[in-house]
C-alpha atoms as a PDB file:
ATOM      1  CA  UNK A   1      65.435 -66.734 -83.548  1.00  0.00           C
ATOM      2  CA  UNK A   2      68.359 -65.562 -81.459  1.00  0.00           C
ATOM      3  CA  UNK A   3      68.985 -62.471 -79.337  1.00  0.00           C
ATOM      4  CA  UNK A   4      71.641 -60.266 -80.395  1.00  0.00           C
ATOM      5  CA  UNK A   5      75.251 -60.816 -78.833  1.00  0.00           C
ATOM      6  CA  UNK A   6      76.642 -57.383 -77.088  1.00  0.00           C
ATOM      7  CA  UNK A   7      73.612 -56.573 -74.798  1.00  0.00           C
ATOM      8  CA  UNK A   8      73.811 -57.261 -70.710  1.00  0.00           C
ATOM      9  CA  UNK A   9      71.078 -57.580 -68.115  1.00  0.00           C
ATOM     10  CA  UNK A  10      71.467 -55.462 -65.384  1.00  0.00           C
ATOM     11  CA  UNK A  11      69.774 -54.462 -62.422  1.00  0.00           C
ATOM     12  CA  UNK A  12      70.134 -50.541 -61.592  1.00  0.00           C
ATOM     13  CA  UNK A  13      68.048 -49.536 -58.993  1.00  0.00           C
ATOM     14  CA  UNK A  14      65.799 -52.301 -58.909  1.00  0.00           C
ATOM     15  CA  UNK A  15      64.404 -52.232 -62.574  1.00  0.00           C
ATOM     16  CA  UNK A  16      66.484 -54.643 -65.059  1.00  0.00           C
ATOM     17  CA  UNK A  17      67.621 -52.766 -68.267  1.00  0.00           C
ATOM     18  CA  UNK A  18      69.638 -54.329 -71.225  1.00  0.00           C
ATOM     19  CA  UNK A  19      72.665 -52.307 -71.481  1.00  0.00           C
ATOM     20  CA  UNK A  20      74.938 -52.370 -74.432  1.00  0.00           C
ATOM     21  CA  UNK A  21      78.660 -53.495 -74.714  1.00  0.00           C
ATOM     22  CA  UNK A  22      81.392 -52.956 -77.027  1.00  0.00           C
ATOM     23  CA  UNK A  23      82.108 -50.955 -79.457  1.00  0.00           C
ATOM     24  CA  UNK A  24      79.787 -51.851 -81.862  1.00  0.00           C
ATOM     25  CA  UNK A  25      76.952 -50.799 -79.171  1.00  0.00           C
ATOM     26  CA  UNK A  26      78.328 -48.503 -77.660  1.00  0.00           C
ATOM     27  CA  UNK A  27      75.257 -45.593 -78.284  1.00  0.00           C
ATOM     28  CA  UNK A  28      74.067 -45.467 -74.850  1.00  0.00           C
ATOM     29  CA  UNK A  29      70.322 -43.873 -75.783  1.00  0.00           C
ATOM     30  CA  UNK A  30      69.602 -47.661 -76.555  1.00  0.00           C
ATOM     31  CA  UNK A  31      69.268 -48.964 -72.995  1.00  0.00           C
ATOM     32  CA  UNK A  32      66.311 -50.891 -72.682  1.00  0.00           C
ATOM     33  CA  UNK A  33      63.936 -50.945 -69.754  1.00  0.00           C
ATOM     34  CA  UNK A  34      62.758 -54.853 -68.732  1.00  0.00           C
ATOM     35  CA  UNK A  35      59.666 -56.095 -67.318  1.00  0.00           C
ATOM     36  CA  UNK A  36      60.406 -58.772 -64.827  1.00  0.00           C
ATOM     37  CA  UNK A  37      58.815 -61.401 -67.204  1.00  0.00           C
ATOM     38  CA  UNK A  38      60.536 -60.037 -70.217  1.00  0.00           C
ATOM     39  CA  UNK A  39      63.734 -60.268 -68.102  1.00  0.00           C
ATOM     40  CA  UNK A  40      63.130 -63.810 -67.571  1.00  0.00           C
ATOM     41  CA  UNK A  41      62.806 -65.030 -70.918  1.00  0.00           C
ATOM     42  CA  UNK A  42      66.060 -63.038 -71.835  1.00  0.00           C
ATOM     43  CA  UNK A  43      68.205 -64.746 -69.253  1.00  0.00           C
ATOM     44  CA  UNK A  44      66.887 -68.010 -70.480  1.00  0.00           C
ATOM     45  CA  UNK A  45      67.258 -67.480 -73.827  1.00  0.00           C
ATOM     46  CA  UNK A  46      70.170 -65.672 -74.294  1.00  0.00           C
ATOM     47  CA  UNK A  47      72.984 -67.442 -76.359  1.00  0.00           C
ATOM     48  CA  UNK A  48      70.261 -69.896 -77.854  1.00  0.00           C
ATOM     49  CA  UNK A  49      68.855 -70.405 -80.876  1.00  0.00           C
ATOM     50  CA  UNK A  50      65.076 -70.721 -79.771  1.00  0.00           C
ATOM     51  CA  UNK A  51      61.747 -70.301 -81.391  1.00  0.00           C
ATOM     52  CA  UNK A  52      58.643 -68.439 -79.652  1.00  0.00           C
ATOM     53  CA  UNK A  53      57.083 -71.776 -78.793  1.00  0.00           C
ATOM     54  CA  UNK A  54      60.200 -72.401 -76.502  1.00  0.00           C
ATOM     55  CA  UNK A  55      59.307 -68.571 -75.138  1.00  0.00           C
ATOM     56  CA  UNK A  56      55.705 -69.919 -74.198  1.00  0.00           C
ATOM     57  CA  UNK A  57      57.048 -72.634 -72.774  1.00  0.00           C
ATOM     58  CA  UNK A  58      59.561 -70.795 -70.325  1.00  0.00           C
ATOM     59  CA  UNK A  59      56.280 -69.073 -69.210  1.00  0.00           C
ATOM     60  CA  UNK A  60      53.690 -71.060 -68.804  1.00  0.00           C
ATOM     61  CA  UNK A  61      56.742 -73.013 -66.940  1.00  0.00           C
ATOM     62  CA  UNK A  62      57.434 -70.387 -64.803  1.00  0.00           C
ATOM     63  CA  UNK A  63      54.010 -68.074 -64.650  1.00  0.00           C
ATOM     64  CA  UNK A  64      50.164 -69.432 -64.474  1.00  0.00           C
ATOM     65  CA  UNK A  65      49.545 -68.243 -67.528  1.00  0.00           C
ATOM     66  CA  UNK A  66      47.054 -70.098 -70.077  1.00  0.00           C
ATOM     67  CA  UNK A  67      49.520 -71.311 -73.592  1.00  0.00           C
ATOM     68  CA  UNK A  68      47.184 -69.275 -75.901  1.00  0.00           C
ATOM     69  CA  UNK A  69      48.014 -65.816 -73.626  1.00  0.00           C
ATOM     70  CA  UNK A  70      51.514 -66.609 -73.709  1.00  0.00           C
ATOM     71  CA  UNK A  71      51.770 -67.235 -77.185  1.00  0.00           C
ATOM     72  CA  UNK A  72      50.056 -63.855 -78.020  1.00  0.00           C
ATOM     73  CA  UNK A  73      52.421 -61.928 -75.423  1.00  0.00           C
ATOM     74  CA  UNK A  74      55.631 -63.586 -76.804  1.00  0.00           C
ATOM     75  CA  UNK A  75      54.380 -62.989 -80.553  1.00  0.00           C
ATOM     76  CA  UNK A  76      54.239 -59.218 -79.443  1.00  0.00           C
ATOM     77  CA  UNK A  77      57.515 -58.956 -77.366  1.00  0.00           C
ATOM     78  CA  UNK A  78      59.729 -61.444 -80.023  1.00  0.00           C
ATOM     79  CA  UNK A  79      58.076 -58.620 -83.145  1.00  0.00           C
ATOM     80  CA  UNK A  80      59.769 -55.890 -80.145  1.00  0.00           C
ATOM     81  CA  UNK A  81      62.875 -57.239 -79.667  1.00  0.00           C
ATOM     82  CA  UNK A  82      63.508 -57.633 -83.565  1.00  0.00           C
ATOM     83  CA  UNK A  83      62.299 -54.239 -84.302  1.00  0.00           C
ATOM     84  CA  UNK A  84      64.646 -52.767 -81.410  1.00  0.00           C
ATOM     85  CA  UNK A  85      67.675 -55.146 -83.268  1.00  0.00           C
ATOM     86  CA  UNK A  86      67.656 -57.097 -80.133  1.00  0.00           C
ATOM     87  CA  UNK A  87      66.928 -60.799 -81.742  1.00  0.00           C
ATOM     88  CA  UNK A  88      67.189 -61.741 -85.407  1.00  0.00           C
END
């Protein structure tokens, strides 16, 4: 899997959105709010090729979190992120 180029993580007013860039993004009803463990993975994965077991490792890495929780969280957000055309 790999998350779509054209897409930056910002911070506005404290919450961290992906906001598009260029002009193949450029329709600006697609920002996307972040959680800040959703935020994580995306600025560790970003211009990787990765698979979701690299996703659960990042968190149980970086969050107590038991592997099989993980796994189920980053099998939901990774079905999101394609669905949104964020990762491929």
């Amino acid at each position: 899997m790999q998350l779509k180029d054209g897409f930056g993580l910002r911070d506005v007013c404290g919450e961290k959105v992906l906001v598009p860039e260029g002009l193949e993004n450029i329709d600006y009803s697609r920002i996307i709010n972040l959680n800040e463990t959703a935020a994580y993975l995306w600025e560790n994965l970003v211009g990787k090729e990765f698979e979701i077991e690299d996703m659960v490792d990042l968190l149980c890495k970086e969050y107590d979190v038991p592997a099989d929780v993980a796994l189920n969280d980053c099998n939901a957000l990774a079905k999101k992120w394609i669905e949104a055309g964020l990762a491929k």
